[in-house]
PDB file of N, CA and C in Angstrom:
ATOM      1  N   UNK A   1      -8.267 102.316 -70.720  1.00  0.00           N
ATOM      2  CA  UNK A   1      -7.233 101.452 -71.265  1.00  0.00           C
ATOM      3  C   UNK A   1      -7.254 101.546 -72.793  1.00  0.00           C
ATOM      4  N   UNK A   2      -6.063 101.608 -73.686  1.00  0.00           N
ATOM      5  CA  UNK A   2      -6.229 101.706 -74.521  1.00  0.00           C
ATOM      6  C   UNK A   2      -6.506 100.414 -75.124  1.00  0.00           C
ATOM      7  N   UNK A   3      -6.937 100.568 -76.479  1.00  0.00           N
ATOM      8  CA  UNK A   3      -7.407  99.769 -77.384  1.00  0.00           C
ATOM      9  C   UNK A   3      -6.567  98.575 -77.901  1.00  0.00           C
ATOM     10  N   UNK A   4      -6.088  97.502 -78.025  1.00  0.00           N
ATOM     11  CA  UNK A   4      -5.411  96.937 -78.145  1.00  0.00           C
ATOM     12  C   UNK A   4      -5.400  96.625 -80.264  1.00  0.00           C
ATOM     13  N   UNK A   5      -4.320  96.536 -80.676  1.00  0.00           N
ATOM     14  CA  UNK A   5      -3.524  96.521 -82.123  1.00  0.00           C
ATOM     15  C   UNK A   5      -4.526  94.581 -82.417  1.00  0.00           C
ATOM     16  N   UNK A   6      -5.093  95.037 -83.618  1.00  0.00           N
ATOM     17  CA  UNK A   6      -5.759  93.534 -84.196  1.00  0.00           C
ATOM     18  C   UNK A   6      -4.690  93.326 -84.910  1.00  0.00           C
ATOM     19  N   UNK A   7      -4.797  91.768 -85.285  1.00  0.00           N
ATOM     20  CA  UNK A   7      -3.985  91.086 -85.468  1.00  0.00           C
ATOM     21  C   UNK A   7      -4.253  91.105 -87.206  1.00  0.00           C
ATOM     22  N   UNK A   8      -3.386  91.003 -88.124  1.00  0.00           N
ATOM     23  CA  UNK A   8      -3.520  91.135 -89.515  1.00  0.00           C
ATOM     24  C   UNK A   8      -4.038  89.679 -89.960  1.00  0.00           C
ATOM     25  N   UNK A   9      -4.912  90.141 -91.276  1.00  0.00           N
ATOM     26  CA  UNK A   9      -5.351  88.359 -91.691  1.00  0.00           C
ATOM     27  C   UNK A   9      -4.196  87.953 -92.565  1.00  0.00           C
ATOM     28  N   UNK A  10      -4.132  86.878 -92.689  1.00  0.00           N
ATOM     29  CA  UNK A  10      -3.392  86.379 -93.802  1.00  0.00           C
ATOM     30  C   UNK A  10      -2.911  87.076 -95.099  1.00  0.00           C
ATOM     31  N   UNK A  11      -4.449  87.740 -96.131  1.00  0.00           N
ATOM     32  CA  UNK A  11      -3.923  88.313 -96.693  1.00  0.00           C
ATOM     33  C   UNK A  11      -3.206  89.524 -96.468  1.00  0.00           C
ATOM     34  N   UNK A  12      -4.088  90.297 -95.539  1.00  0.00           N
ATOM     35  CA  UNK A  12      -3.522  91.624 -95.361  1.00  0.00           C
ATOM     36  C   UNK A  12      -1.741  91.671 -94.869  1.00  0.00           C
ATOM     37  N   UNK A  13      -1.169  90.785 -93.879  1.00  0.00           N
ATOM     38  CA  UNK A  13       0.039  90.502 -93.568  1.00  0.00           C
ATOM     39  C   UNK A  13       0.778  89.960 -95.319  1.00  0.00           C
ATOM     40  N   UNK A  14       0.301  89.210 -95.825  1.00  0.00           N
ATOM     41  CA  UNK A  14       0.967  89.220 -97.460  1.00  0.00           C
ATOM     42  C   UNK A  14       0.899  90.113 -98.197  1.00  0.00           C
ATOM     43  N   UNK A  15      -0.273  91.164 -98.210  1.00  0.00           N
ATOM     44  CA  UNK A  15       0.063  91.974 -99.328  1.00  0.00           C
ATOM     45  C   UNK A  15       1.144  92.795 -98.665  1.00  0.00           C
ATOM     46  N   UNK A  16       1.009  93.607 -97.114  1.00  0.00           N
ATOM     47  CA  UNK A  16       1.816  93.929 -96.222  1.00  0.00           C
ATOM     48  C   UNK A  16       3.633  93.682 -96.577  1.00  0.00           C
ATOM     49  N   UNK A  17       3.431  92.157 -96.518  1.00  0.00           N
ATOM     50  CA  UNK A  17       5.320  91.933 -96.633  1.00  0.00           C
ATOM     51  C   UNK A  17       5.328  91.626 -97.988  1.00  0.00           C
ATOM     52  N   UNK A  18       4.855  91.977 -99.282  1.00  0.00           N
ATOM     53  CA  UNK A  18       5.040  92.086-100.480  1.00  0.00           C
ATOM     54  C   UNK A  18       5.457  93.677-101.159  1.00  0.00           C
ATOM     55  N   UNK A  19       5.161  94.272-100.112  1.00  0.00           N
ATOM     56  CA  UNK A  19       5.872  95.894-100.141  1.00  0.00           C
ATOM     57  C   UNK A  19       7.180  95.614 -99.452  1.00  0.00           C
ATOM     58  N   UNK A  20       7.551  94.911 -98.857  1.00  0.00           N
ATOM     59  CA  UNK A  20       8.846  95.017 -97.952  1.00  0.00           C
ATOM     60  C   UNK A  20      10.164  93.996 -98.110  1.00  0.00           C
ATOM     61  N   UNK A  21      11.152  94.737 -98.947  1.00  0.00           N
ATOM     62  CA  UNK A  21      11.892  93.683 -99.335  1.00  0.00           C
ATOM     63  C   UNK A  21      13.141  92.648 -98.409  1.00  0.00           C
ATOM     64  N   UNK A  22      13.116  91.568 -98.298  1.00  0.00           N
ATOM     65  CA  UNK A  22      13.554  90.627 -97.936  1.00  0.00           C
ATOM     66  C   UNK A  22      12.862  90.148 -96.303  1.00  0.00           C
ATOM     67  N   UNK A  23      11.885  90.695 -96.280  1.00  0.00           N
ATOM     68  CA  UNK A  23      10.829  90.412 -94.841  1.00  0.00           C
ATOM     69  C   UNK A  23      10.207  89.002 -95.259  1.00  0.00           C
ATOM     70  N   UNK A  24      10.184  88.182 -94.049  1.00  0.00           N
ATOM     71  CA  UNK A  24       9.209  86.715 -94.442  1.00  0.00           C
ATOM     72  C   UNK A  24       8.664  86.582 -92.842  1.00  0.00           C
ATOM     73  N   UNK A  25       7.625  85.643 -92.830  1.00  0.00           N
ATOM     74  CA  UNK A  25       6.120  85.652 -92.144  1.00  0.00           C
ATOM     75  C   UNK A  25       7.390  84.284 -91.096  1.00  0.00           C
ATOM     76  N   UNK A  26       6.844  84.112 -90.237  1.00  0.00           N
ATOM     77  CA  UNK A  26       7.302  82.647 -89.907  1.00  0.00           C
ATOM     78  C   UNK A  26       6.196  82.405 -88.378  1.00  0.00           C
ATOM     79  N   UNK A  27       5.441  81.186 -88.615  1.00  0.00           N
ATOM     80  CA  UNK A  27       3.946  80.939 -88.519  1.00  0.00           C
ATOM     81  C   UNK A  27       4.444  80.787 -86.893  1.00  0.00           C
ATOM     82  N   UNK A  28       5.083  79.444 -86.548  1.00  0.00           N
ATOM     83  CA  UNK A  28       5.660  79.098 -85.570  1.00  0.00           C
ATOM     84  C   UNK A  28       6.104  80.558 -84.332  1.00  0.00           C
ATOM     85  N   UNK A  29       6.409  81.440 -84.497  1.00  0.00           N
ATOM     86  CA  UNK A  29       7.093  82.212 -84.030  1.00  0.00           C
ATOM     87  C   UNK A  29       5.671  83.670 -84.047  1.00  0.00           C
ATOM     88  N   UNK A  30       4.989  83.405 -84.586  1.00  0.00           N
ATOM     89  CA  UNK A  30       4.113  84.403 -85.354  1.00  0.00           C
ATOM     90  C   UNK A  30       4.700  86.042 -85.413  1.00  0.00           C
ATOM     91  N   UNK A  31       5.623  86.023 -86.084  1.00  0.00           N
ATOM     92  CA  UNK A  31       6.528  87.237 -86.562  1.00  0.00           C
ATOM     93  C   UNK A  31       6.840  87.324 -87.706  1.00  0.00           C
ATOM     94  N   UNK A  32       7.329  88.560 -88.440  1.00  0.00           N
ATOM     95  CA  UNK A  32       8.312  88.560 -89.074  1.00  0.00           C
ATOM     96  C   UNK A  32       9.389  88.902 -89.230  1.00  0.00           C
ATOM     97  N   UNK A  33      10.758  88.509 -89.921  1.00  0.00           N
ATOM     98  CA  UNK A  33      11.913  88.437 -89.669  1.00  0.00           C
ATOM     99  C   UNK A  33      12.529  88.881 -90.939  1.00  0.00           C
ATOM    100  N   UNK A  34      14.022  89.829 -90.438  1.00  0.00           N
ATOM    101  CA  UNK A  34      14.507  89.725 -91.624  1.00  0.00           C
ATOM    102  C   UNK A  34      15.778  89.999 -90.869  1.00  0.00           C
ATOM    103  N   UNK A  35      16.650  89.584 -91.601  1.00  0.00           N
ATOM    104  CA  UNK A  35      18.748  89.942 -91.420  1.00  0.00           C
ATOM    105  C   UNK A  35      18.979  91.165 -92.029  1.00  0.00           C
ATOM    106  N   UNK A  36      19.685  92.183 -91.315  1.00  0.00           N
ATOM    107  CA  UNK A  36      20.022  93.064 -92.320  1.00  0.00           C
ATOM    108  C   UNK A  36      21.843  93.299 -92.018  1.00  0.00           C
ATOM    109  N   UNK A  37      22.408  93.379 -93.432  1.00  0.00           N
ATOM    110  CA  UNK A  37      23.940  93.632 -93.150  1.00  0.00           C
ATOM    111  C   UNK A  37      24.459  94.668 -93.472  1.00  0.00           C
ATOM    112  N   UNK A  38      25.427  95.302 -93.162  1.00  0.00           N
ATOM    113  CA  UNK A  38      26.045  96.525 -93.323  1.00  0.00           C
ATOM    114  C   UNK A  38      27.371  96.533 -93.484  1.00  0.00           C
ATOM    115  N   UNK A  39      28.154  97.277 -93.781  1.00  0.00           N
ATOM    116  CA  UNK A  39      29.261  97.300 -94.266  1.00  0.00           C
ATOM    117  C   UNK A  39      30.300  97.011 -93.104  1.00  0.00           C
ATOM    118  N   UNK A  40      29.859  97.799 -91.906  1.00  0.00           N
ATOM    119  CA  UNK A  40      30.631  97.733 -90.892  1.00  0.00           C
ATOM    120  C   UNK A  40      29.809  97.629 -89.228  1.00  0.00           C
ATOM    121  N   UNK A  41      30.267  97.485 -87.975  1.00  0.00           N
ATOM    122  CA  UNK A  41      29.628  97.711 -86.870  1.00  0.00           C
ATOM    123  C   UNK A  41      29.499  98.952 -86.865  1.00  0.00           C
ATOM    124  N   UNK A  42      29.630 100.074 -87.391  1.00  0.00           N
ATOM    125  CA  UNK A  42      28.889 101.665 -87.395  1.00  0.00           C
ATOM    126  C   UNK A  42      27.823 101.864 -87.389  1.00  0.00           C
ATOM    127  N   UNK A  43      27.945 101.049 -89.255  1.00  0.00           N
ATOM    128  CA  UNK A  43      26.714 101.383 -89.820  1.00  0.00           C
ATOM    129  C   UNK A  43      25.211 100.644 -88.808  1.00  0.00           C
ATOM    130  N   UNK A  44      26.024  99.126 -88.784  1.00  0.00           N
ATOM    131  CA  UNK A  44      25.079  98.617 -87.956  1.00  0.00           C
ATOM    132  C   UNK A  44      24.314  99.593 -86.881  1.00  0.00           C
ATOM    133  N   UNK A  45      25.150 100.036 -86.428  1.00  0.00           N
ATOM    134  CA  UNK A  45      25.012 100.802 -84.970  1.00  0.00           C
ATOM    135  C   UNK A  45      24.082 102.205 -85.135  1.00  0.00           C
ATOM    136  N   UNK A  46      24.357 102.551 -86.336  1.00  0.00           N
ATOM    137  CA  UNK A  46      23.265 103.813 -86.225  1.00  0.00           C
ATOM    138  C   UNK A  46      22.301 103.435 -87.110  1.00  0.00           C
ATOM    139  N   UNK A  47      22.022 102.124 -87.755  1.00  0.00           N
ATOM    140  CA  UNK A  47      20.829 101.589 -87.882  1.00  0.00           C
ATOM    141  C   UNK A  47      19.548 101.521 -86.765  1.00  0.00           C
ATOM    142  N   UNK A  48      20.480 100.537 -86.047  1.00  0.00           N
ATOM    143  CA  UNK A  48      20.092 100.461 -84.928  1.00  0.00           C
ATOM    144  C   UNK A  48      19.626 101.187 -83.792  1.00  0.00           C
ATOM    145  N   UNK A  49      20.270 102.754 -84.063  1.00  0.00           N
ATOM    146  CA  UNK A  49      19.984 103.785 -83.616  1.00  0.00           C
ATOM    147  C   UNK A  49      18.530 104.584 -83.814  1.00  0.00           C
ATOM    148  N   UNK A  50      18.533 104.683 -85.460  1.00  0.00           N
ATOM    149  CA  UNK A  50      17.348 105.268 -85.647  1.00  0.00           C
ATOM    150  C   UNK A  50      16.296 104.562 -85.721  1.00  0.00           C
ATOM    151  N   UNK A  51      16.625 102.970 -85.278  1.00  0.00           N
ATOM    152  CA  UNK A  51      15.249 102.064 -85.075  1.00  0.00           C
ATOM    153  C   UNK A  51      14.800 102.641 -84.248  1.00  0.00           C
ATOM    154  N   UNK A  52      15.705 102.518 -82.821  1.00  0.00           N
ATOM    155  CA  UNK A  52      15.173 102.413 -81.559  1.00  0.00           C
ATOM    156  C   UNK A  52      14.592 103.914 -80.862  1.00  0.00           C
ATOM    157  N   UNK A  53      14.913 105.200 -82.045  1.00  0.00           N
ATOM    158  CA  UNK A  53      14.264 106.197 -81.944  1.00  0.00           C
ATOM    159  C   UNK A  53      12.813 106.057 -82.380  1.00  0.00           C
ATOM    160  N   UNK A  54      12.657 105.310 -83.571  1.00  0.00           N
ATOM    161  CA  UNK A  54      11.153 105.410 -83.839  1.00  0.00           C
ATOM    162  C   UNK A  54      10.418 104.560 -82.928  1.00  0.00           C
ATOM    163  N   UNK A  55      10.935 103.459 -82.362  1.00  0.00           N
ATOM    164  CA  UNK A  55      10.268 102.529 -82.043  1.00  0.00           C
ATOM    165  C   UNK A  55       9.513 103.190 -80.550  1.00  0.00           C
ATOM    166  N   UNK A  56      10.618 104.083 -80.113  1.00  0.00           N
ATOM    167  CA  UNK A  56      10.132 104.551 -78.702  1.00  0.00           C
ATOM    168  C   UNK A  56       8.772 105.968 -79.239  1.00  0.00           C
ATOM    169  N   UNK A  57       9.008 106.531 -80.458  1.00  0.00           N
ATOM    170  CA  UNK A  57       8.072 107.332 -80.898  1.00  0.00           C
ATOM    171  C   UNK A  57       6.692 106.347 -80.844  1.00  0.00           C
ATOM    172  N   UNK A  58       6.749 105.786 -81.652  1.00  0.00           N
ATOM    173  CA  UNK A  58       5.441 104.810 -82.021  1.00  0.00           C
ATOM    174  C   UNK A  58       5.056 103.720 -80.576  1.00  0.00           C
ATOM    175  N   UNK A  59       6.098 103.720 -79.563  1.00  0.00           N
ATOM    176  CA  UNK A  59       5.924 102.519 -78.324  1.00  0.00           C
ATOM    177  C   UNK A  59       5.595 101.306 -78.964  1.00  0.00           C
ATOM    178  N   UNK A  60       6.543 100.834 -79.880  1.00  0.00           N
ATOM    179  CA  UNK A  60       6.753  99.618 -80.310  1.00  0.00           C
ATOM    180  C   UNK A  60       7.806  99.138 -80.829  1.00  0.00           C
ATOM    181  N   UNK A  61       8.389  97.861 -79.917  1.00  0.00           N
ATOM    182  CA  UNK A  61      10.081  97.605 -79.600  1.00  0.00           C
ATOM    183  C   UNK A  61      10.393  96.368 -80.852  1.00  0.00           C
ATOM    184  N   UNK A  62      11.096  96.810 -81.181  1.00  0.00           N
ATOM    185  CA  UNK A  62      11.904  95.059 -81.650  1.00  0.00           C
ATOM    186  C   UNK A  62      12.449  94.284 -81.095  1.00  0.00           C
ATOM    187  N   UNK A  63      12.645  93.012 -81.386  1.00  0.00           N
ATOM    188  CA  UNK A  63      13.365  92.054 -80.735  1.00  0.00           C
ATOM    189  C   UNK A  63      14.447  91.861 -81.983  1.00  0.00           C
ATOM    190  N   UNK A  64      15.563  92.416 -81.012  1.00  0.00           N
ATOM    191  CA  UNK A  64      16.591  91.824 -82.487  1.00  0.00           C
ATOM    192  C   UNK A  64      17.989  91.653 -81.872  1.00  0.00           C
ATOM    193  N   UNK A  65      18.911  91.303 -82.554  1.00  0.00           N
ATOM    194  CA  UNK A  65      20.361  90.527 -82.377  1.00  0.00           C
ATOM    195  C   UNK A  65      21.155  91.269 -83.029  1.00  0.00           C
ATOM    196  N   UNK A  66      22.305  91.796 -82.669  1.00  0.00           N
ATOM    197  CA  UNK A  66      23.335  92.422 -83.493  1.00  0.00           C
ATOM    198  C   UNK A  66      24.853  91.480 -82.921  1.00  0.00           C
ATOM    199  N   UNK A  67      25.765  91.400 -84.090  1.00  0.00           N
ATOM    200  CA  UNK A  67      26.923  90.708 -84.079  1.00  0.00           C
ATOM    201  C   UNK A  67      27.315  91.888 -85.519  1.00  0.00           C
ATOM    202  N   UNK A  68      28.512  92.906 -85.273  1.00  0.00           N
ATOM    203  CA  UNK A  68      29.119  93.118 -85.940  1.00  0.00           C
ATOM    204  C   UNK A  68      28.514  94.371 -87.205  1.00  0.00           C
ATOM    205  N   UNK A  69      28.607  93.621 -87.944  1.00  0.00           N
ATOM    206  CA  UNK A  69      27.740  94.422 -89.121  1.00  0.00           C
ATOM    207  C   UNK A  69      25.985  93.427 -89.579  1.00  0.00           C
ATOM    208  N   UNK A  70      26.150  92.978 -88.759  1.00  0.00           N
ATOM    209  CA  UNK A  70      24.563  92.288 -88.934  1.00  0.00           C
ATOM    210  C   UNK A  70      23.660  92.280 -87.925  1.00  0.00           C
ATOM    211  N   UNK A  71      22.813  92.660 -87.894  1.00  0.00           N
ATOM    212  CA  UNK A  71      21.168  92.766 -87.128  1.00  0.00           C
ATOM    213  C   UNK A  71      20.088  91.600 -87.690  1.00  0.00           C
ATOM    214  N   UNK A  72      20.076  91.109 -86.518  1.00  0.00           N
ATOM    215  CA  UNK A  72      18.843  89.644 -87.069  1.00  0.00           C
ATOM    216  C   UNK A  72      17.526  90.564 -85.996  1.00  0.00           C
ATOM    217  N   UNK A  73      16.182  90.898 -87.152  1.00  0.00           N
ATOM    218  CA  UNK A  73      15.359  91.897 -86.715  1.00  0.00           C
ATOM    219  C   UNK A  73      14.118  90.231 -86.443  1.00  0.00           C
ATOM    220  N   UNK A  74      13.161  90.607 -84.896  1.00  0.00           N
ATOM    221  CA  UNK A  74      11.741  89.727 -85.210  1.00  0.00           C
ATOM    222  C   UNK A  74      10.791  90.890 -84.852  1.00  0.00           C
ATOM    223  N   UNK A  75       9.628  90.881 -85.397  1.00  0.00           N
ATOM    224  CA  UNK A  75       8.678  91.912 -85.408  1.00  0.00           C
ATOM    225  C   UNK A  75       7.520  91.177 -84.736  1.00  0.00           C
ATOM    226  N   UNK A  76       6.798  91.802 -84.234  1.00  0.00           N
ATOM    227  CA  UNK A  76       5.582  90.683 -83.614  1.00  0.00           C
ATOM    228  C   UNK A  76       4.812  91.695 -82.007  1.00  0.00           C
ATOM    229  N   UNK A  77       3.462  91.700 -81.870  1.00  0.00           N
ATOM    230  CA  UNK A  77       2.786  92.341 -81.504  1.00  0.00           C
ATOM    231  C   UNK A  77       2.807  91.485 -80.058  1.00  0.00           C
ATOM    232  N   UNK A  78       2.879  91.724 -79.193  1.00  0.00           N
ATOM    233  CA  UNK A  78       2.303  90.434 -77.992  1.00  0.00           C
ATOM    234  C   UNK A  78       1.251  91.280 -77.417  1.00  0.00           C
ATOM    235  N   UNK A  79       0.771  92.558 -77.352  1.00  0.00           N
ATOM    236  CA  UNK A  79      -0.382  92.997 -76.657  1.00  0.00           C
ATOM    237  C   UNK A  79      -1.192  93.356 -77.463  1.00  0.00           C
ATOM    238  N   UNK A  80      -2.071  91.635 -78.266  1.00  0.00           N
ATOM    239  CA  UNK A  80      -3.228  92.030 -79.437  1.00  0.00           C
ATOM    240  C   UNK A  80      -4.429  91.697 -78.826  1.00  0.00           C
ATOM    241  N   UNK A  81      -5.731  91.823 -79.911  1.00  0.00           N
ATOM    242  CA  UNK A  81      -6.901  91.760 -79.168  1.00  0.00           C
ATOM    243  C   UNK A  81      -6.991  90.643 -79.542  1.00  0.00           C
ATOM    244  N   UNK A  82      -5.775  89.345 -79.451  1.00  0.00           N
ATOM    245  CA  UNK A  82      -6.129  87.969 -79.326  1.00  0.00           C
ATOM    246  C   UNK A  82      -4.966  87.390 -78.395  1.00  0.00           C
ATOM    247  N   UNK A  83      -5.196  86.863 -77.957  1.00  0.00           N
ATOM    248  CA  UNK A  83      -4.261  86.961 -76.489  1.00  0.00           C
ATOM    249  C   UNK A  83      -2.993  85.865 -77.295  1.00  0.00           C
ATOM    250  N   UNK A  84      -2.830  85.051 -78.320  1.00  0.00           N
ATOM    251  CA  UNK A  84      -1.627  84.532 -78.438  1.00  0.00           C
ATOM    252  C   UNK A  84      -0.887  85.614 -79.553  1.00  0.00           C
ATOM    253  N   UNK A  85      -1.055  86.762 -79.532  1.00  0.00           N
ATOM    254  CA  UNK A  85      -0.252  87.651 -80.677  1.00  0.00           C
ATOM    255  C   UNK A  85       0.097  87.525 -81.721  1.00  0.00           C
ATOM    256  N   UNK A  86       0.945  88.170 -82.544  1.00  0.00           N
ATOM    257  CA  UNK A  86       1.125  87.776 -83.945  1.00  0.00           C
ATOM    258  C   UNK A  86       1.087  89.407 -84.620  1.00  0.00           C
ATOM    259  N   UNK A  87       1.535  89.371 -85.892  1.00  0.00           N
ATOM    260  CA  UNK A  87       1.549  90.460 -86.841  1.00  0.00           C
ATOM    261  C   UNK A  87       0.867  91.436 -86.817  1.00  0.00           C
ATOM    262  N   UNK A  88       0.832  92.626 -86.462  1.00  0.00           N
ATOM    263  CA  UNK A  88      -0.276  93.965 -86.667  1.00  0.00           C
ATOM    264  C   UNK A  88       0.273  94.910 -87.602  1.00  0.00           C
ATOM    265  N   UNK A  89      -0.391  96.256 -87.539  1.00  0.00           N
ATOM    266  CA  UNK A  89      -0.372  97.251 -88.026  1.00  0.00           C
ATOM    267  C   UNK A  89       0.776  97.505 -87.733  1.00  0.00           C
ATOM    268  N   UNK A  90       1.189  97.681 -86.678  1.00  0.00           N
ATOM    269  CA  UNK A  90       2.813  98.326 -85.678  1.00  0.00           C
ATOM    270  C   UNK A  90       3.458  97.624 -86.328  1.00  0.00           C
ATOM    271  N   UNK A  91       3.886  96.095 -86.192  1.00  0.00           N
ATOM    272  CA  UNK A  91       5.287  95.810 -86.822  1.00  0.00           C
ATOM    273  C   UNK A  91       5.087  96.033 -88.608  1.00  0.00           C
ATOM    274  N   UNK A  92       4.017  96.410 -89.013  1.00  0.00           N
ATOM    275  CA  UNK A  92       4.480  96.538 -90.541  1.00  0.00           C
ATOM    276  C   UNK A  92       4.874  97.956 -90.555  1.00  0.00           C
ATOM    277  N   UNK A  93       4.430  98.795 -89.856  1.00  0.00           N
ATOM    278  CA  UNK A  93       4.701 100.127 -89.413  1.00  0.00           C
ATOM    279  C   UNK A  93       6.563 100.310 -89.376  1.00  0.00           C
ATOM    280  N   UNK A  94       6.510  99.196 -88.248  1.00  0.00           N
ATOM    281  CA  UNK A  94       8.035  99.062 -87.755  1.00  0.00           C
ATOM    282  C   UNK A  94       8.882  98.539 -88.719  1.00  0.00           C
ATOM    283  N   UNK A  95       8.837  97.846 -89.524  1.00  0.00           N
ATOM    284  CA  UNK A  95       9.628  97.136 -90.798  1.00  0.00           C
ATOM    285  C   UNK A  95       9.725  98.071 -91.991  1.00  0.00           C
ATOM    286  N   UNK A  96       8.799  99.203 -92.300  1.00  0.00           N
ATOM    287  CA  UNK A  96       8.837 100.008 -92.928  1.00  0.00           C
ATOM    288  C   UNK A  96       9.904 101.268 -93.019  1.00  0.00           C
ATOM    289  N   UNK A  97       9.269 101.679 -91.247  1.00  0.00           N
ATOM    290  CA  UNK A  97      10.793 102.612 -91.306  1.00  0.00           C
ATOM    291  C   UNK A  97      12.221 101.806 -91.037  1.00  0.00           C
ATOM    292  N   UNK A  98      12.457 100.744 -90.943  1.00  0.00           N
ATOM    293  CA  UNK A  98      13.699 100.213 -90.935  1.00  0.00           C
ATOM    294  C   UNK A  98      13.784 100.266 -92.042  1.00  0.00           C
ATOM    295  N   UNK A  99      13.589  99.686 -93.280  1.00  0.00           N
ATOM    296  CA  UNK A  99      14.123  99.488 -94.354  1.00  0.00           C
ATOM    297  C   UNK A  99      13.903 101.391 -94.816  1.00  0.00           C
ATOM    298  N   UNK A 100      13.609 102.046 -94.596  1.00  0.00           N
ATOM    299  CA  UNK A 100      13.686 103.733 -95.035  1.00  0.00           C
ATOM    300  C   UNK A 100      15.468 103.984 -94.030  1.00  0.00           C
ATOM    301  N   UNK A 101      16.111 103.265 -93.427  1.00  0.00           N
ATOM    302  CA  UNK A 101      17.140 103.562 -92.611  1.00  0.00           C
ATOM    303  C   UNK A 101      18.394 102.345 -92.992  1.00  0.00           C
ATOM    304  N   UNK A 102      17.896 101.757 -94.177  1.00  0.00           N
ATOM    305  CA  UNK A 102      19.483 101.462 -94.568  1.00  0.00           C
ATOM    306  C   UNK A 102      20.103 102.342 -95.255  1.00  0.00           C
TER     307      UNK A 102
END
């Protein structure tokens, strides 16, 4: 079985979303989140596209919402080596190449 993704500490998840612009932590939810908008439902759409290519490269999905030209993105690990989940390596992984795809 593979190894399961540790969960980031505090700082490491801050210095983490201090490289990543308009990303925020939200404790309750233990994710992070960000809106992203686009000019049109295209653009949206092949945003969205080359997420869901990496995400299946790396086997790690987003949870997100699209209406139009906007994508509401949540990032968040649920199979960590602490059984209530929260922030890892993967979703900063995953927030990275999104923002390389606006």
């Amino acid at each position: 079985m593979a190894e399961r993704p540790a969960i980031l500490s505090q700082s490491d998840r801050g210095n983490a979303l201090s490289a990543l612009s308009g990303w925020r932590y939200d404790a309750g939810q233990k994710a992070i989140l960000k809106t992203f908008r686009f000019a049109n439902f295209s653009e949206a759409w092949g945003f969205m596209n080359r997420a869901a290519l990496f995400a299946e490269k790396i086997d790690h999905h987003p949870e997100w919402f699209n209406v139009y030209n906007k994508v509401e993105v949540k990032l968040t690990t649920h199979d960590t080596d602490n059984e209530g989940g929260g922030v890892t390596k993967l979703d900063i992984q995953m927030a990275t190449a999104m923002e390389s795809y606006c």
